[in-house]
Protein backbone atom coordinates (compact mmCIF):
# COMPACT_ATOMS: atom_id res chain seq x y z
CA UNK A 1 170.61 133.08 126.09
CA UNK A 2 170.60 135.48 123.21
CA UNK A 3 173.14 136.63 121.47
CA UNK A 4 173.87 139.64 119.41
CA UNK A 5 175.97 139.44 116.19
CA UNK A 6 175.96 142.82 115.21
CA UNK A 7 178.64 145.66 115.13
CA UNK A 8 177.43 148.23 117.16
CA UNK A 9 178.46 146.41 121.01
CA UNK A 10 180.80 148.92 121.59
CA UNK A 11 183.53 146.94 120.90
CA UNK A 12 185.78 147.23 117.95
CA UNK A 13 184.67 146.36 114.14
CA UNK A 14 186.69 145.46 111.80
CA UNK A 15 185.00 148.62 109.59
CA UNK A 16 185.77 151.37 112.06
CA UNK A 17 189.02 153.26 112.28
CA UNK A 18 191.23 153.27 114.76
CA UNK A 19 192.28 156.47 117.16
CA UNK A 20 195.58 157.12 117.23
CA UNK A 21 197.16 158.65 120.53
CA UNK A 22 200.00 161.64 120.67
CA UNK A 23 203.37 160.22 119.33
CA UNK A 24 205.65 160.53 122.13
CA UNK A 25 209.18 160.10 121.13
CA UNK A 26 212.59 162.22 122.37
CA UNK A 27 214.63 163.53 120.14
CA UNK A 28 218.03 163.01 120.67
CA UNK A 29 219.35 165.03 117.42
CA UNK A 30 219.84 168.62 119.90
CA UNK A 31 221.27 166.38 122.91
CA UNK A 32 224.24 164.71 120.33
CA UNK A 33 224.88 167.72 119.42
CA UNK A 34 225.44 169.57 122.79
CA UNK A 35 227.44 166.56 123.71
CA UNK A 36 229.80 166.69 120.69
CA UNK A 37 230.19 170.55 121.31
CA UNK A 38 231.14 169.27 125.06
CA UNK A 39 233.29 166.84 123.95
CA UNK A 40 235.63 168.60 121.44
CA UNK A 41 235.29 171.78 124.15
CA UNK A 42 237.28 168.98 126.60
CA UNK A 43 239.35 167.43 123.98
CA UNK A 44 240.81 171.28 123.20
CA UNK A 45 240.69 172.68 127.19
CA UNK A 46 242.32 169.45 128.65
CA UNK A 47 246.30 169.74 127.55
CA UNK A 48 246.24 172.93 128.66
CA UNK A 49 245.44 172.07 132.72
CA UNK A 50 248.58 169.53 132.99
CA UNK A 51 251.32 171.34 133.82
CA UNK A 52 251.58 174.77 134.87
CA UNK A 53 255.37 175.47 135.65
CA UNK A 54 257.14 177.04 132.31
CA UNK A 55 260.32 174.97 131.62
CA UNK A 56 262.28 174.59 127.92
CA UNK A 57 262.62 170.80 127.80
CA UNK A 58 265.42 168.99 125.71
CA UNK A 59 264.67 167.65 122.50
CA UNK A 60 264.19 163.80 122.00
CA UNK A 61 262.98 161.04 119.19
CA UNK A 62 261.65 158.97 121.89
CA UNK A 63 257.91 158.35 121.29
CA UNK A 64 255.35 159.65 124.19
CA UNK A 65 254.05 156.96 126.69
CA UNK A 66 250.63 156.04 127.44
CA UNK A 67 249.68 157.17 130.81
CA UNK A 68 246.89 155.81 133.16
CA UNK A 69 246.33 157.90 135.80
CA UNK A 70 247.64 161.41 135.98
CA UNK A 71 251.12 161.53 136.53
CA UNK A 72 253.26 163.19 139.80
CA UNK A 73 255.22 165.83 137.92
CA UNK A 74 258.64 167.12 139.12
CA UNK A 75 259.73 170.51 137.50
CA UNK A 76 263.09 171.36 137.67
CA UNK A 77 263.69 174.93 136.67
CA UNK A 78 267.30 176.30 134.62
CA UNK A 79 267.42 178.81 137.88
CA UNK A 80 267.67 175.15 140.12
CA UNK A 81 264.01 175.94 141.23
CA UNK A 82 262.17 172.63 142.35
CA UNK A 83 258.06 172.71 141.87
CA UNK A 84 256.00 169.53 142.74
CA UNK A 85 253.17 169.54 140.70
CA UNK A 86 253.08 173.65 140.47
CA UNK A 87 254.14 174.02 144.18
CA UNK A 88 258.04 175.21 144.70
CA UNK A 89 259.47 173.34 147.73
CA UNK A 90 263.09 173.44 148.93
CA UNK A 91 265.10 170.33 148.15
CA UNK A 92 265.07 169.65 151.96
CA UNK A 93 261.19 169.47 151.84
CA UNK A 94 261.34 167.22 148.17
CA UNK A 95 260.50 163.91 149.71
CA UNK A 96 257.28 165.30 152.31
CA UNK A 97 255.65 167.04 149.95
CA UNK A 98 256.09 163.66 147.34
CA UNK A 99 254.95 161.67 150.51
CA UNK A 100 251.94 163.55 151.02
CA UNK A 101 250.84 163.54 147.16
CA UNK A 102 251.83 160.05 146.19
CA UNK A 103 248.98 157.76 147.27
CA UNK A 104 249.88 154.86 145.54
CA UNK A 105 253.55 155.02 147.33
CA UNK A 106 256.54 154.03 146.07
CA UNK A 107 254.78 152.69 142.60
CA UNK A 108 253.46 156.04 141.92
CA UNK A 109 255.18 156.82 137.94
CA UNK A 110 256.61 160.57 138.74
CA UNK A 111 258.15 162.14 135.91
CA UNK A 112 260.96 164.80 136.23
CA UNK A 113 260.61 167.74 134.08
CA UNK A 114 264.24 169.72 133.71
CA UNK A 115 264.89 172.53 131.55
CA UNK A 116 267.23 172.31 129.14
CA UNK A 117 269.68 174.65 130.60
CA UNK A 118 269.51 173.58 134.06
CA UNK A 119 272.67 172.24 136.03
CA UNK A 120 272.78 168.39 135.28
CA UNK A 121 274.26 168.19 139.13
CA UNK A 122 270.80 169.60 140.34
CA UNK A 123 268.75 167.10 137.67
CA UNK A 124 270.93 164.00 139.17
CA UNK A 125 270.73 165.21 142.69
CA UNK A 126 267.10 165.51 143.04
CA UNK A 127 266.77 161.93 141.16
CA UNK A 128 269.18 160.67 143.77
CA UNK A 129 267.24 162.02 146.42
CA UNK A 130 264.01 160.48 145.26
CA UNK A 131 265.50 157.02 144.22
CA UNK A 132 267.53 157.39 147.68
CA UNK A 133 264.09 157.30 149.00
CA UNK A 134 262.36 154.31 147.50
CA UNK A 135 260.78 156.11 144.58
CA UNK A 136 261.44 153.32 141.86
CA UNK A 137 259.41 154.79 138.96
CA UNK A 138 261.33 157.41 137.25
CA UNK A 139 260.79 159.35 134.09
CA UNK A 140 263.08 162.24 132.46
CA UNK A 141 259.86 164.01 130.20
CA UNK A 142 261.11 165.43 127.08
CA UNK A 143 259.92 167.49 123.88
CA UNK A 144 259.41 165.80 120.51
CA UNK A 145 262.33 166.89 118.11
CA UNK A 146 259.34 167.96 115.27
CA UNK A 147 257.97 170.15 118.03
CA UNK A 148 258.15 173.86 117.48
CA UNK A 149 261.16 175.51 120.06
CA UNK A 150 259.91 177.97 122.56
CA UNK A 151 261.84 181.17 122.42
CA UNK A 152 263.03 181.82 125.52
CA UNK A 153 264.01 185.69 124.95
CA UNK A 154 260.56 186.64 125.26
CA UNK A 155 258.75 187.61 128.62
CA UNK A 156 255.92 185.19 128.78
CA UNK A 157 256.77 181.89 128.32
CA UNK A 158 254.11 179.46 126.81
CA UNK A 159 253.64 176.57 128.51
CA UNK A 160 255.76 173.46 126.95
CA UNK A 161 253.53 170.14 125.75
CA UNK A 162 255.71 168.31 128.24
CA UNK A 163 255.47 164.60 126.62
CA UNK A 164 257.16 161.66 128.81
C-alpha cells in the first residue's frame, strides 16, 4: 500500500487558487422602485373611485371614522334624488336594491350622504324607511369645516371628499 504525498492528485492544494463561479444575485433596486411608483400611483387614484354621485355636503367638526370594509353609500340629492351606491332608485325600490347589495345584512355600516340643501323631510324619511327596515347602522357623512366649499353655480360639479 503506497501512498502518495504530493500535490499534484488532482485534488485541491493549499497553493492553488480557487475558481470562482458567476455571481448570481437579483437586484431588487429597479423592482422597489416600480413598486413605490405603484404604490403612490394607488395612494393618489384611490379617493377618487369612492363615490361618484355629486352632492354639497354640510359642514361639520366631527373627525372622520375609520372604516373597514367599503362602506354602502346612500346619496341623497337637493332635487330629492335617491342613488345607492351611484344607481338612482325610487324610494319604493330603497330597501331591494339595499337588500341585494348588503351582504353582511342588517350589520352592514351604510352611510347617508344628503346635500346640504335637500328637504330634511326627504333626509328623515329615507332614514325612517331604512331603520323601519332593520338597518341598525346609520351614518349622516359630512364635510370637514377646513375643507374648501364647492361652488355650486358652476356646471360641473367636482366630486365632494365625502368623510363619515
Amino acid at each position: 500500500m503506497a501512498m502518495s504525498l504530493s500535490g499534484g492528485g488532482g485534488g485541491r492544494g493549499r497553493g492553488r487558487t480557487r475558481r470562482r463561479g458567476r455571481l448570481s444575485e437579483i437586484n431588487v433596486t429597479p423592482f422597489v422602485d416600480v413598486m413605490l411608483v405603484l404604490l403612490i400611483v394607488f395612494m393618489v387614484t384611490a379617493p377618487l373611485l369612492t363615490v361618484g354621485v355629486p352632492v354639497e355636503l354640510p359642514r361639520t367638526d366631527a373627525k372622520q371614522l375609520p372604516s373597514e370594509t367599503e362602506p354602502l353609500t346612500v346619496t341623497i340629492q337637493a332635487s330629492g334624488a335617491i342613488y345607492v351606491q351611484e344607481t338612482r332608485v325610487e324610494k319604493d325600490a330603497l330597501l331591494d336594491q339595499l337588500r341585494a347589495i348588503a351582504r353582511e345584512g342588517y350589520e352592514r355600516r351604510i352611510f347617508i350622504r344628503a346635500a346640504a340643501t335637500a328637504d330634511y323631510g326627504r333626509v328623515a324619511e329615507v332614514m325612517a324607511i331604512m331603520s323601519a327596515a332593520g338597518y341598525r347602522n346609520l351614518g349622516l357623512v359630512t364635510d370637514t369645516a377646513d375643507a374648501p366649499r364647492q361652488s355650486s353655480n358652476s356646471g360641473e360639479a367636482a366630486a365632494p371628499t365625502g368623510r363619515p
